[in-house]
Protein backbone atom coordinates (compact mmCIF):
# COMPACT_ATOMS: atom_id res chain seq x y z
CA UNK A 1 -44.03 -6.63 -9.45
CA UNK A 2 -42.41 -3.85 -7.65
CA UNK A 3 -42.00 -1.80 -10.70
CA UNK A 4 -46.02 -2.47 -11.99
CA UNK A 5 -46.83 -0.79 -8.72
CA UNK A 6 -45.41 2.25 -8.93
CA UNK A 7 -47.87 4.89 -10.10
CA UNK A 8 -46.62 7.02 -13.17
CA UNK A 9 -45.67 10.39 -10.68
CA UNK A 10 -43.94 8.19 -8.86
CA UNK A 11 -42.00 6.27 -11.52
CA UNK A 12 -41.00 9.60 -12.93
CA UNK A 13 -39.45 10.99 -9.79
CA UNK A 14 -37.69 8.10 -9.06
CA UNK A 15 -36.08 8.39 -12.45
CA UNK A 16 -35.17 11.46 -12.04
CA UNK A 17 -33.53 11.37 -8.82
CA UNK A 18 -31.44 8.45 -9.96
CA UNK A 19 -30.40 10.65 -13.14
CA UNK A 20 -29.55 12.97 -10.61
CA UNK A 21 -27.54 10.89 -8.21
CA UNK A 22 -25.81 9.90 -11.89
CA UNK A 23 -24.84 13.02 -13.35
CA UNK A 24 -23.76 14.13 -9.41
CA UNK A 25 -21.21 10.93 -9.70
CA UNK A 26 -19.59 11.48 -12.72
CA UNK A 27 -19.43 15.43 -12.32
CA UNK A 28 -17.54 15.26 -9.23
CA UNK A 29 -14.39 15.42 -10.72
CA UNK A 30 -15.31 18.62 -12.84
CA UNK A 31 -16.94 20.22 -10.35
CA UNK A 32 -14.04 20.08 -7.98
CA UNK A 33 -12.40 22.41 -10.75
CA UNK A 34 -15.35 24.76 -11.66
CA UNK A 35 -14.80 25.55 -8.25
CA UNK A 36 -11.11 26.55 -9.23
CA UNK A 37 -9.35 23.28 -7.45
CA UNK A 38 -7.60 20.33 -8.90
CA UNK A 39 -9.80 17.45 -7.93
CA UNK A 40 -6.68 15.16 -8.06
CA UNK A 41 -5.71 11.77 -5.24
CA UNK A 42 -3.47 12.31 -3.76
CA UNK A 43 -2.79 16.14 -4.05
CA UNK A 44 0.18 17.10 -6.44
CA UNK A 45 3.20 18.81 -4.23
CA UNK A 46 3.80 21.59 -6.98
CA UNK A 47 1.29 23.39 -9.38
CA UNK A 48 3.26 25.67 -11.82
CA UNK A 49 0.32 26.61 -13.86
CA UNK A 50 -3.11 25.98 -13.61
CA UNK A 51 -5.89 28.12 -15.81
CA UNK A 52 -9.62 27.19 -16.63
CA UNK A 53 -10.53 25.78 -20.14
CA UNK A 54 -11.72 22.56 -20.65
CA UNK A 55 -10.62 20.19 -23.60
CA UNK A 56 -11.86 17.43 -25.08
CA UNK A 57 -9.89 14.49 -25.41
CA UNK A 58 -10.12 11.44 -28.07
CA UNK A 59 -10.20 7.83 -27.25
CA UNK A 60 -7.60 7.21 -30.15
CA UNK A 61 -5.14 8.84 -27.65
CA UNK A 62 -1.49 7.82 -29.42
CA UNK A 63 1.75 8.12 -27.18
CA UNK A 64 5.26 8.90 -28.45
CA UNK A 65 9.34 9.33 -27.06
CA UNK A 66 10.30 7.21 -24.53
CA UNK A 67 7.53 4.69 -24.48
CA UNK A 68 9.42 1.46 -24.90
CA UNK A 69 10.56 1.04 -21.53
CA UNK A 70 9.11 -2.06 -19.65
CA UNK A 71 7.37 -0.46 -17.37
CA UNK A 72 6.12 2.31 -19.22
CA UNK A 73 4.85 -0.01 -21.93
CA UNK A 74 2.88 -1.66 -19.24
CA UNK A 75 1.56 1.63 -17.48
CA UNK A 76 0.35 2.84 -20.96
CA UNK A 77 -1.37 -0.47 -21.62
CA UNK A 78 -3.19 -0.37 -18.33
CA UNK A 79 -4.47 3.17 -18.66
CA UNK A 80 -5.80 3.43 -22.00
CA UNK A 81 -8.96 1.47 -20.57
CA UNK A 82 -9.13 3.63 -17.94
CA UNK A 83 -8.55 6.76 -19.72
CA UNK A 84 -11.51 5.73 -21.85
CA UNK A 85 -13.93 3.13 -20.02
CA UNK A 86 -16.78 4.16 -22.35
CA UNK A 87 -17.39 3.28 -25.76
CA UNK A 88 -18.90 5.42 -28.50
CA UNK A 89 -16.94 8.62 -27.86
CA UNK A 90 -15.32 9.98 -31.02
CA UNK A 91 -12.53 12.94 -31.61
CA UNK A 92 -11.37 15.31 -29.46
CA UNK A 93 -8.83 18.24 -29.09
CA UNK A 94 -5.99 16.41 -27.25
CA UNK A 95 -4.94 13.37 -29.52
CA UNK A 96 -1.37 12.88 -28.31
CA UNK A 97 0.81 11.98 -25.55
CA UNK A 98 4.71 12.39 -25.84
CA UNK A 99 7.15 10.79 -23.16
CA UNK A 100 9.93 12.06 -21.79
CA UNK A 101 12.68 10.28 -19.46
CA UNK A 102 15.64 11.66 -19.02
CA UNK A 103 17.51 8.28 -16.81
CA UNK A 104 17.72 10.75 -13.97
CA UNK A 105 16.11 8.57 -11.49
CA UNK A 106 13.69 9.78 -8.49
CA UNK A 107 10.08 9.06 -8.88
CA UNK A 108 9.02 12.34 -9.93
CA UNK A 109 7.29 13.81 -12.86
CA UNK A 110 5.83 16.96 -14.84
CA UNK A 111 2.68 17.04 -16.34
CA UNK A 112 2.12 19.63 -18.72
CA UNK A 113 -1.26 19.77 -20.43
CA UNK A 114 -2.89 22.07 -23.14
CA UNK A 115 -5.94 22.30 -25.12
CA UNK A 116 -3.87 20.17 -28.08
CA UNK A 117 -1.42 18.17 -26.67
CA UNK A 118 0.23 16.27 -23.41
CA UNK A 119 3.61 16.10 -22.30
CA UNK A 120 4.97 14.09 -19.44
CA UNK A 121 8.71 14.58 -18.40
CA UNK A 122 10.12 11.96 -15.57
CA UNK A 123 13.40 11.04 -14.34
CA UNK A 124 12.83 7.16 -14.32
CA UNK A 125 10.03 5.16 -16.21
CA UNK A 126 7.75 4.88 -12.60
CA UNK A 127 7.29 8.67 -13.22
CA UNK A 128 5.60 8.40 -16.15
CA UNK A 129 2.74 5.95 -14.61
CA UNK A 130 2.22 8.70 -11.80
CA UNK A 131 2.00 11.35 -14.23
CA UNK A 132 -0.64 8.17 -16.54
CA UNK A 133 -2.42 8.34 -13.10
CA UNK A 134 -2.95 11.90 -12.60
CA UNK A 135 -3.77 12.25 -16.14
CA UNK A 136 -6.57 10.05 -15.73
CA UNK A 137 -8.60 11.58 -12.87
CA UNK A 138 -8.29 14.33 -14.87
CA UNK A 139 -10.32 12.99 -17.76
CA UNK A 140 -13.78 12.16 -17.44
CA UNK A 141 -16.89 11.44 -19.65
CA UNK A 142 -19.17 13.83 -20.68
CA UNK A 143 -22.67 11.14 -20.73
CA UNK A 144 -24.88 14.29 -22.56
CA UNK A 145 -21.98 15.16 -24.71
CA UNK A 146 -20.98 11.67 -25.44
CA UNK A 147 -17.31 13.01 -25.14
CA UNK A 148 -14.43 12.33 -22.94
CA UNK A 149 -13.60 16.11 -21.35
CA UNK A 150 -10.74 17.39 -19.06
CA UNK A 151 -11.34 19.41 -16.10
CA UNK A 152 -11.59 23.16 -16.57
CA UNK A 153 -8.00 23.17 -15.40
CA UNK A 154 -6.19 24.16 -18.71
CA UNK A 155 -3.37 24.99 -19.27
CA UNK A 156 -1.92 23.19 -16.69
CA UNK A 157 1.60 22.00 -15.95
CA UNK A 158 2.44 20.29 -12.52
CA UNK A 159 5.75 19.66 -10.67
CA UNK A 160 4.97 16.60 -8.73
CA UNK A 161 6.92 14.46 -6.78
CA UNK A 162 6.56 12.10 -3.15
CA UNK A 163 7.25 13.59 -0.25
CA UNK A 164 8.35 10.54 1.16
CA UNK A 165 10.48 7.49 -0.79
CA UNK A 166 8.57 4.55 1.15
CA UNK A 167 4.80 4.74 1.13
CA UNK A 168 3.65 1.11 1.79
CA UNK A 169 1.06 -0.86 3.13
CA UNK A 170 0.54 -3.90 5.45
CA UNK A 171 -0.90 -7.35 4.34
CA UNK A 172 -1.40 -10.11 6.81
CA UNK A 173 -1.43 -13.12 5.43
CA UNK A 174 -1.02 -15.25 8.67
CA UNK A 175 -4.38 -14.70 10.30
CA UNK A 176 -6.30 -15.39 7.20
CA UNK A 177 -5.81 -16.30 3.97
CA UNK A 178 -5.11 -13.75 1.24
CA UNK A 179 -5.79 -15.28 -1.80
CA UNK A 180 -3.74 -14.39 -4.80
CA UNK A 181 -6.69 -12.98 -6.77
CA UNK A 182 -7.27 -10.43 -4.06
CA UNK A 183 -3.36 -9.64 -3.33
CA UNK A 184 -3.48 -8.93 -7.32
CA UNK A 185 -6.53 -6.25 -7.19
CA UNK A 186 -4.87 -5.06 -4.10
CA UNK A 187 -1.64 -4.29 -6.19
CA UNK A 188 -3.77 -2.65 -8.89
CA UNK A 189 -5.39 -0.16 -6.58
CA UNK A 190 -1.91 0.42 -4.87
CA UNK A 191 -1.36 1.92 -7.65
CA UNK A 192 -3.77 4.72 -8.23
CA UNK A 193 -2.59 6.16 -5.11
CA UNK A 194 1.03 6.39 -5.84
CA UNK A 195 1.65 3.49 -3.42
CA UNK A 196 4.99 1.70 -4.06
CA UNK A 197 5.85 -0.41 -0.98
CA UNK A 198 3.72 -3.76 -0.40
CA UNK A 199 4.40 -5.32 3.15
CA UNK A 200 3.56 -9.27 3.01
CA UNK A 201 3.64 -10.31 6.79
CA UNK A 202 3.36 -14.23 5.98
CA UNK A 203 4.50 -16.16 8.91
CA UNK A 204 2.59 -15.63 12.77
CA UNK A 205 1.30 -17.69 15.72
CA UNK A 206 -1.48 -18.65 13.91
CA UNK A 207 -0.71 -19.65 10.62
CA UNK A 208 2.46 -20.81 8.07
CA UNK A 209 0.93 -20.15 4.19
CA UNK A 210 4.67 -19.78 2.40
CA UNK A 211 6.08 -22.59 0.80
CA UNK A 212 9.90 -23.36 2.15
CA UNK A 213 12.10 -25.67 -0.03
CA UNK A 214 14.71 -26.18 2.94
CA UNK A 215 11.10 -27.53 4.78
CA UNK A 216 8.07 -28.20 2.78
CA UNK A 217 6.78 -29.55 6.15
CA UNK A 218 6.45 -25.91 7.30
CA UNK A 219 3.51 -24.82 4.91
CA UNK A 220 2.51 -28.51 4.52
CA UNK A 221 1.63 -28.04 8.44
CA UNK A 222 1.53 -24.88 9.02
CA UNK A 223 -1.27 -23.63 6.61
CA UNK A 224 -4.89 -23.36 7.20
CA UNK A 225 -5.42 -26.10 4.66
CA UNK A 226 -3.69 -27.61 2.04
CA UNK A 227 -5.14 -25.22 -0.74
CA UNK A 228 -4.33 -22.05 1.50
CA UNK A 229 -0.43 -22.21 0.66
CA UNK A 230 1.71 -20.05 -1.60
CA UNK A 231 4.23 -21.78 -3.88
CA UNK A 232 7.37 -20.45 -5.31
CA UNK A 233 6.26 -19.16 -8.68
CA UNK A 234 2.46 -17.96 -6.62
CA UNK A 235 5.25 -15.78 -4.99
CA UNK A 236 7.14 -14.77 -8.09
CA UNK A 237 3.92 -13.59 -10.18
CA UNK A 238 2.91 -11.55 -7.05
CA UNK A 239 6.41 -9.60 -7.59
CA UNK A 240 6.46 -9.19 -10.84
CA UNK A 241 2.69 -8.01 -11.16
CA UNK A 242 3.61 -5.54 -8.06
CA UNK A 243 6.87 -4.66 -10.05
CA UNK A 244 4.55 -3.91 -13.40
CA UNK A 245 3.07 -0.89 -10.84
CA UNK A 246 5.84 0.41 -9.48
CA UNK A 247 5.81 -1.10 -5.88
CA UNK A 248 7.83 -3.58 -4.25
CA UNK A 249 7.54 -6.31 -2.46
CA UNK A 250 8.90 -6.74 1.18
CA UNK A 251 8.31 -10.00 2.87
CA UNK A 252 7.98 -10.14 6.81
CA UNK A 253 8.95 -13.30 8.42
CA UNK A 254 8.30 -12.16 12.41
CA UNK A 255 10.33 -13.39 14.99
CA UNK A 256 11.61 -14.44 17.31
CA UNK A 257 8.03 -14.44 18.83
CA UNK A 258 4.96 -15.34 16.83
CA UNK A 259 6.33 -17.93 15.53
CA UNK A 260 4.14 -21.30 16.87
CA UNK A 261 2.98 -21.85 13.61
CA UNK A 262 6.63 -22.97 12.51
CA UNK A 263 6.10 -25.24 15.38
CA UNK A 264 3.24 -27.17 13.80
CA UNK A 265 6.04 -28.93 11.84
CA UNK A 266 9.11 -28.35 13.65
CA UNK A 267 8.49 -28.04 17.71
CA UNK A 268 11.99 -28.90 18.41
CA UNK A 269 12.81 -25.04 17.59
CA UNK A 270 10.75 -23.40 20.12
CA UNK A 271 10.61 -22.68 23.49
CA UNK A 272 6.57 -22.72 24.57
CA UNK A 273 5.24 -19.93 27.55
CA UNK A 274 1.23 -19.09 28.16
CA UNK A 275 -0.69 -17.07 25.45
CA UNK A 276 -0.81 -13.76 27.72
CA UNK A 277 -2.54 -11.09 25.26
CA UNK A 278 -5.34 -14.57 24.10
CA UNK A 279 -3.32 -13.86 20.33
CA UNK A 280 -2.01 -16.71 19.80
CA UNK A 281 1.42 -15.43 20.53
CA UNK A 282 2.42 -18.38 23.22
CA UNK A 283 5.37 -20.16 21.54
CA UNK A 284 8.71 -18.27 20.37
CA UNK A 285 12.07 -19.51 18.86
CA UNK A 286 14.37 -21.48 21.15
CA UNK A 287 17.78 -19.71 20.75
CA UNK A 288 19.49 -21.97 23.10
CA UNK A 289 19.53 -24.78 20.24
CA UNK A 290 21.98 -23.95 16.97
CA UNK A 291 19.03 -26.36 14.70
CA UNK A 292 16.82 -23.37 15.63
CA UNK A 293 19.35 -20.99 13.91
CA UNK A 294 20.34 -23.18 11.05
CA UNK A 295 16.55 -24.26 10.16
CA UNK A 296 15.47 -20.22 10.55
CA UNK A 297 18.49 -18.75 8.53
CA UNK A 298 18.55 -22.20 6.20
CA UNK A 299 14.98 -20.94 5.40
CA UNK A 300 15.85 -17.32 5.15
CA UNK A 301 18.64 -17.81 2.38
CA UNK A 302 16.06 -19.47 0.37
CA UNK A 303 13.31 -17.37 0.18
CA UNK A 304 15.61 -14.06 -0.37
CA UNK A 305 18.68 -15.32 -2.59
CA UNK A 306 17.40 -18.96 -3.91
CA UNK A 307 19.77 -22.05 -3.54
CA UNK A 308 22.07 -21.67 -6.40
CA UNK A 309 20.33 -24.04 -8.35
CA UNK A 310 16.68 -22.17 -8.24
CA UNK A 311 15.39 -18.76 -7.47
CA UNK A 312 14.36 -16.67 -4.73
CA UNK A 313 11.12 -15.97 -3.80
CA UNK A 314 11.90 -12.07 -3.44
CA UNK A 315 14.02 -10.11 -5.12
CA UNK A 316 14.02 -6.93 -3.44
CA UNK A 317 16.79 -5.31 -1.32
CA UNK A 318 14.10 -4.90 2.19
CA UNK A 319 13.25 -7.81 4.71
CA UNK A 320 11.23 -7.51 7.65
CA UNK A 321 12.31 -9.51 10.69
CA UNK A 322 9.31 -9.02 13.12
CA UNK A 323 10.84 -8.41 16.96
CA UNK A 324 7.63 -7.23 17.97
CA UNK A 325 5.69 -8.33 21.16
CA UNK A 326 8.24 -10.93 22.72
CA UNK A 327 6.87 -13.69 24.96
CA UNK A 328 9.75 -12.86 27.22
CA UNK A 329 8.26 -16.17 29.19
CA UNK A 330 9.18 -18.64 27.07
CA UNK A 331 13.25 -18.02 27.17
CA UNK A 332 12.74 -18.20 31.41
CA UNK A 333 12.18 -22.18 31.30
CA UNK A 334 14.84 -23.10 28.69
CA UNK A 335 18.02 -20.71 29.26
CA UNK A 336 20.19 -19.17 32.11
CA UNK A 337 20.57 -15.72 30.76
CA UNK A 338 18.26 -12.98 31.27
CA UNK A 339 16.04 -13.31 28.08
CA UNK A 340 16.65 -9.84 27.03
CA UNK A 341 19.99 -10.55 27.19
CA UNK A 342 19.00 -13.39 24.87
CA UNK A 343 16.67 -10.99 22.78
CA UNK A 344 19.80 -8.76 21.95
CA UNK A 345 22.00 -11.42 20.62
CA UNK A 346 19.26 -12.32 18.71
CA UNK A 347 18.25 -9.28 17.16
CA UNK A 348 22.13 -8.65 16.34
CA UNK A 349 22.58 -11.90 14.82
CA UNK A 350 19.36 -12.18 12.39
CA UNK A 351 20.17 -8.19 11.30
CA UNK A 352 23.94 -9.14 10.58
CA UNK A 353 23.01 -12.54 8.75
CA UNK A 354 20.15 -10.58 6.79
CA UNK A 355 22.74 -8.38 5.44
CA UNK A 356 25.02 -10.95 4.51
CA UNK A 357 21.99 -12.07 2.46
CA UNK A 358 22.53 -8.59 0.93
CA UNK A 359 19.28 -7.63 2.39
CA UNK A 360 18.79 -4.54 4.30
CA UNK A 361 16.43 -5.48 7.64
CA UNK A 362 13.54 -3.76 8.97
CA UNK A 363 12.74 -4.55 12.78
CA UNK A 364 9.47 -3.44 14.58
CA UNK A 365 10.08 -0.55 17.48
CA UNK A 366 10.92 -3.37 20.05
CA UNK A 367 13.80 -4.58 18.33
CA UNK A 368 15.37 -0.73 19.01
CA UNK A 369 13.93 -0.34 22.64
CA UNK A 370 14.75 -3.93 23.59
CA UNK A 371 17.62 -5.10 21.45
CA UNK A 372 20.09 -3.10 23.10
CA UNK A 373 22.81 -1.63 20.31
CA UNK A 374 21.15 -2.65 17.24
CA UNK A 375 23.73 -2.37 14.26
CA UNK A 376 22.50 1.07 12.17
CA UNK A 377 21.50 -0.38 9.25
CA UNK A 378 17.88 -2.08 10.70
CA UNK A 379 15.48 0.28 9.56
CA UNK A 380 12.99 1.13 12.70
CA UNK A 381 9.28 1.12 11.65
CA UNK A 382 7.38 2.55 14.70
CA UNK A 383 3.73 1.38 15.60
CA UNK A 384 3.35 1.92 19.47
CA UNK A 385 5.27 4.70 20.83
CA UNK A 386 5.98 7.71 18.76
CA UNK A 387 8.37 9.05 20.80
CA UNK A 388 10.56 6.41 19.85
CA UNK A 389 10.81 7.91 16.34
CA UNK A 390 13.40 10.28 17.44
CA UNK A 391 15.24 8.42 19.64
CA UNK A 392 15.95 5.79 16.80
CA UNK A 393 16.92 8.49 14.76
CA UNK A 394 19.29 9.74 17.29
CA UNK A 395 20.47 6.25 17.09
CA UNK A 396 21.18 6.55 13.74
CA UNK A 397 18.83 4.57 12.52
CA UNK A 398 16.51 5.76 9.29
CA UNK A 399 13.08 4.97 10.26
CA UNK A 400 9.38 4.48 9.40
CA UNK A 401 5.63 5.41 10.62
CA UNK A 402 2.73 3.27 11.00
CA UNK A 403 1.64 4.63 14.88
CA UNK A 404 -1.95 6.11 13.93
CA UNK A 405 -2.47 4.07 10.80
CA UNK A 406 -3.77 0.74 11.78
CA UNK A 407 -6.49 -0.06 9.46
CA UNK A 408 -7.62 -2.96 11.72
CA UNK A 409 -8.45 -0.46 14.03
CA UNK A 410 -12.05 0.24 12.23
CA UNK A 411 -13.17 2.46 14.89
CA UNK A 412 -10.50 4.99 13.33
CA UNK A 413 -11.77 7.43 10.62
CA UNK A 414 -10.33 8.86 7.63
CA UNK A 415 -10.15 11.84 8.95
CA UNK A 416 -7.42 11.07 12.14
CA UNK A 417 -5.35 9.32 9.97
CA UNK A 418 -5.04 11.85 7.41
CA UNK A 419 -4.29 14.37 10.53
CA UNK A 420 -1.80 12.46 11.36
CA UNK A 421 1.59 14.08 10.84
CA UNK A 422 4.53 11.21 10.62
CA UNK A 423 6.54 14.01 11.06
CA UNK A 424 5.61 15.49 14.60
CA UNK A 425 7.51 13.92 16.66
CA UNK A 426 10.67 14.88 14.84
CA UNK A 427 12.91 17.91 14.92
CA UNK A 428 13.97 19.05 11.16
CA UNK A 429 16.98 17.57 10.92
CA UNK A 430 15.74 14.51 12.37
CA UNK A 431 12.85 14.49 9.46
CA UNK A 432 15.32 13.50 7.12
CA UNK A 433 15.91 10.27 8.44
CA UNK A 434 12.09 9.45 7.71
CA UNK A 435 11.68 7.06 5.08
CA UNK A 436 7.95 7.35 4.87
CA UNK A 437 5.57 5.18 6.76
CA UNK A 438 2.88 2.16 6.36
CA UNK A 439 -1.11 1.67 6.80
CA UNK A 440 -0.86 -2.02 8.05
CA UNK A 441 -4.22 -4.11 7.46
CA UNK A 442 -3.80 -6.72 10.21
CA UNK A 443 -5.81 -10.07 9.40
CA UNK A 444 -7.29 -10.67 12.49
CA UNK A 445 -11.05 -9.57 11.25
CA UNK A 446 -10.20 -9.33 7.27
CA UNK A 447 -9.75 -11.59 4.83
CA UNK A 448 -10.42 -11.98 0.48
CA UNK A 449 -14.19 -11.15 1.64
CA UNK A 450 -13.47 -7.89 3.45
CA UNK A 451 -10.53 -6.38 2.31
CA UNK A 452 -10.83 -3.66 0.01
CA UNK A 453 -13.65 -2.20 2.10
CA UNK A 454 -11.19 -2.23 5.03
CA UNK A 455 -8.92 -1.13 3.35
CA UNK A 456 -10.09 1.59 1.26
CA UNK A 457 -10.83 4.82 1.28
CA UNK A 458 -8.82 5.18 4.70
CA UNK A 459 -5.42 3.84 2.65
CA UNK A 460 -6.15 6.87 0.60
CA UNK A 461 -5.24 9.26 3.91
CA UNK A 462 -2.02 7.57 4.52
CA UNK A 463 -0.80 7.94 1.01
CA UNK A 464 -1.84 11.54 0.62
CA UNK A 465 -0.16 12.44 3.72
CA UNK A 466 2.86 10.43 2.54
CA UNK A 467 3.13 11.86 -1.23
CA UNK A 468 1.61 15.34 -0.66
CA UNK A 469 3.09 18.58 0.78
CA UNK A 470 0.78 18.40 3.87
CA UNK A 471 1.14 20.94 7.21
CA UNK A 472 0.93 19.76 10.24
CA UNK A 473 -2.58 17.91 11.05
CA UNK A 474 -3.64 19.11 7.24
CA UNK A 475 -6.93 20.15 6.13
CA UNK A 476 -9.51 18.04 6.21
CA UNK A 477 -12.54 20.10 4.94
CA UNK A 478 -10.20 21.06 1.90
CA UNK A 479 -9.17 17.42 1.36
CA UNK A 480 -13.15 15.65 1.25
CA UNK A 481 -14.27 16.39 -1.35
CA UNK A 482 -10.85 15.43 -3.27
CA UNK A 483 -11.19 11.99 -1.33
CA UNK A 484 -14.76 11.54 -2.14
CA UNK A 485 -14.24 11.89 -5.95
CA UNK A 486 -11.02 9.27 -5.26
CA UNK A 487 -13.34 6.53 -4.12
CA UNK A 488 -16.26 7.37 -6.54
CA UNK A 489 -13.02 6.28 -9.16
CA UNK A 490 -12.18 3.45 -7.05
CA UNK A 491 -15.59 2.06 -7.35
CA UNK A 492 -15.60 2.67 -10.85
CA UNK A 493 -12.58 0.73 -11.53
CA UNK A 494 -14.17 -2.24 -9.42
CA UNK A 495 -12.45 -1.61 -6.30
CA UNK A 496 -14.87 -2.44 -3.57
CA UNK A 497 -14.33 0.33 -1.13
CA UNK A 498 -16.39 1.25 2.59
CA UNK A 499 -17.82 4.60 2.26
CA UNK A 500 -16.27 8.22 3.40
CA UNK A 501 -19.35 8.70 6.19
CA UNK A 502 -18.56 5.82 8.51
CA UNK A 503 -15.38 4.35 10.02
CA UNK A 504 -13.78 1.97 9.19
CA UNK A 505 -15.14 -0.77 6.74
CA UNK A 506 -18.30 0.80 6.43
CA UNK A 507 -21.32 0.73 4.03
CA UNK A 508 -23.99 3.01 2.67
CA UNK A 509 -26.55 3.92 5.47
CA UNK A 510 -29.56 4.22 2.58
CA UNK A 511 -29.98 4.90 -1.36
CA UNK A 512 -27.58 7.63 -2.86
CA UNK A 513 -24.76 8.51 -4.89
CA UNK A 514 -21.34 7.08 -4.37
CA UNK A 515 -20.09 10.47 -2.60
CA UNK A 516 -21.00 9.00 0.94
């Protein structure tokens, strides 16, 4: 009915506005580099060459070398359809691909690309999918040509490699539900930013969703509901699938507060005080019982090493033990000692037994500032305070950022978070203690619904200033438009992220293009 009304004038303007708003969203990667700039997420640290041809490239794209590799097999696999997400394109200049890695290690890569031909050199097979990635938002398709063209960047040969070895980001899983469909398109996306480091915080006050084989009563209840649970092999195809992209998995299990939900099954193991922040947080582990140790470390052995006879849930060589926000409270009622006292020999004992596990431990800032000498090998990942970045470095602790980058925090734009600099606070020679950092997307608002649209395009700030070579507070005005043709390619690949003009999860204030 709407469309009978509309007079002929009208009709015709409204088609051509939305060719318009068309042809704007699938030139904004080419006209980054008409305007002599690589329109590439997130920026490459090193370009050797860069000149200004275009070339066309065919869909029949064939790879050679060093292509057999797992993960290269897999990265090639994935990319083809999103090299080439249009059909009826035929020919083109650049018709192969050849591989290169040398076993060196490192996650970096060169990308060398000429009118004819593509080479990619890396020192370990995740190189190659970076260089796959950058490749690809360097292709784009040509709808009046009906031909898949490169930017006019040619020839071109980048140096590229992270600035930082840990870029991660923060899934809560605790105060809702992640479902594994949604963890899985999280993964995916990971990816096209160069992400490598997914941080599953699954146990809290609130909720207990991970399956425990020393305690089935713990997720049996502990979880929202009987079908919002993880098993064992849930668990295992999230790892693998996040292995397939180059990022792995680190599983948070906080304590010793914010953890009533292990309560809902097993109350003998903690100590009970009044919920002061209204969180939820108004239980915490009783460490004046050993069952409290034996059911907590019992459960810990499990998930990271298996039981002998079956599996671990995580394979990786990081755990994250919480310490954050301690109901000091609880420990007054049930022991003699001062509880952070109590706190310390905590904090000592979980680190040392995690590293008898063979895993290396990651604490929250207060288990530094309140766990008195915690042994050097706990990783420090800052969110409060980030002047306690170099003073856990002077420690001689390595340590990680996430002060600035709370994506929960929706009133927090793009544009702070890529200003911030995880290095500020730290003298040179302290900066090489800095692993990296973390956006973390607490659940307390979010869930499957919400997510990406949290998440995304603000993730994309974090990993730029985590992979890129950027100054100081950085350049926003010079990294926009970059950023707006990275979440026109999100959407295109289905991944449902807020727009560039609001905050945080935001949506499109009227008609338009998808550079808002």
């Amino acid at each position: 009915v709407l469309f009978l009304a509309i007079g002929g004038s009208q009709l015709a303007a409204a088609a051509s506005h939305s060719l318009s708003a068309v042809q704007s969203h699938f030139s904004l990667r080419a006209s980054a580099s008409r305007q002599g700039s690589l329109s590439i997420w997130p920026k490459p640290r090193n370009v050797v060459q860069q000149g200004g041809q275009a070339a066309t490239v065919a869909p029949q794209l064939s790879f050679e070398g060093d292509i057999s590799g797992t993960l290269v097999t897999a990265a090639i696999n994935r990319y083809k359809p999103l090299l080439f997400p249009h059909r009826g394109a035929v020919g083109g200049d650049i018709k192969k691909v050849s591989v290169r890695v040398s076993g060196a290690g490192g996650e970096g890569y060169t990308l060398d690309i000429n009118p004819s031909a593509v080479t990619i050199d890396a020192g370990a097979e995740v190189g190659v999918q970076y260089a796959l990635e950058t490749l690809s938002q360097l292709v784009y398709y040509d709808f009046d040509r009906s031909e898949y063209l490169t930017q006019a960047v040619l020839p071109l040969k980048l140096d590229d490699e992270p600035s930082y070895p840990h870029r991660g980001l923060l899934i809560d899983s605790s105060r809702h539900f992640l479902p594994l469909a949604s963890i899985r398109n999280l993964i995916r996306s990971m990816s096209f930013a160069k992400l490598n480091r997914l941080h599953w915080h699954l146990t809290d006050a609130q909720s207990f969703p991970l399956g425990s084989r020393v305690e089935p009563s713990l997720a049996a209840k502990g979880a929202w509901s009987p079908q919002e649970r993880y098993s064992r092999d849930d668990v295992a195809d999230v790892v693998n699938l996040a292995a397939e992209h180059g990022i792995t998995v680190i599983p948070e299990f906080d304590m010793p507060g914010h953890m009533k939900a292990w309560g809902f099954a097993r109350p003998d193991i903690l100590a009970q005080t009044y919920d002061r922040f209204n969180d939820g947080n108004s239980a915490a582990f009783n460490p004046t019982k050993e069952q409290s140790y034996q059911l907590v470390e019992s459960a810990l052995r499990d998930w990271l090493v298996g039981n002998g006879k079956e599996p671990a849930y995580f394979s990786g060589s990081l755990v994250h033990l919480g310490t954050d926000e301690m109901p000091f409270s609880a420990w007054q009622s049930v022991a003699q000692r001062p509880p952070r006292a109590i706190f310390r020999d905590f904090v000592k004992r979980m680190v040392t037994y995690s590293e008898k596990l063979g895993k290396q431990p990651i604490l929250w800032e207060e288990g530094f500032k309140d766990g008195g000498n915690v042994p050097q090998q706990a990783i420090i990942q800052v969110w409060l305070d980030k002047n306690v970045a170099p003073q856990a470095v002077d420690a001689g602790h390595k340590i990680l950022i996430s002060e600035g980058w709370y994506l929960d925090h929706l009133d927090t734009s793009w544009q702070a978070m890529y200003q911030r600099d995880p290095a500020a606070s730290l003298s040179q020679n302290q900066r090489l203690s800095l692993l990296g950092g973390e956006g973390c997307m607490w659940g307390e608002t979010v869930d499957g619904g919400d997510l990406e649209q949290t998440i995304w395009p603000r993730l994309g700030a974090v990993a730029e200033r985590l992979w890129s070579s950027v100054e100081g507070r950085g350049d926003v005005d010079e990294a926009q438009p970059r950023l707006v043709a990275f979440r026109c390619m999100l959407l295109e690949r289905g991944v449902a992220a807020g727009t560039l003009g609001g905050k945080g999860r935001s949506s499109p204030t009227g008609p338009g293009s998808c550079n808002q």
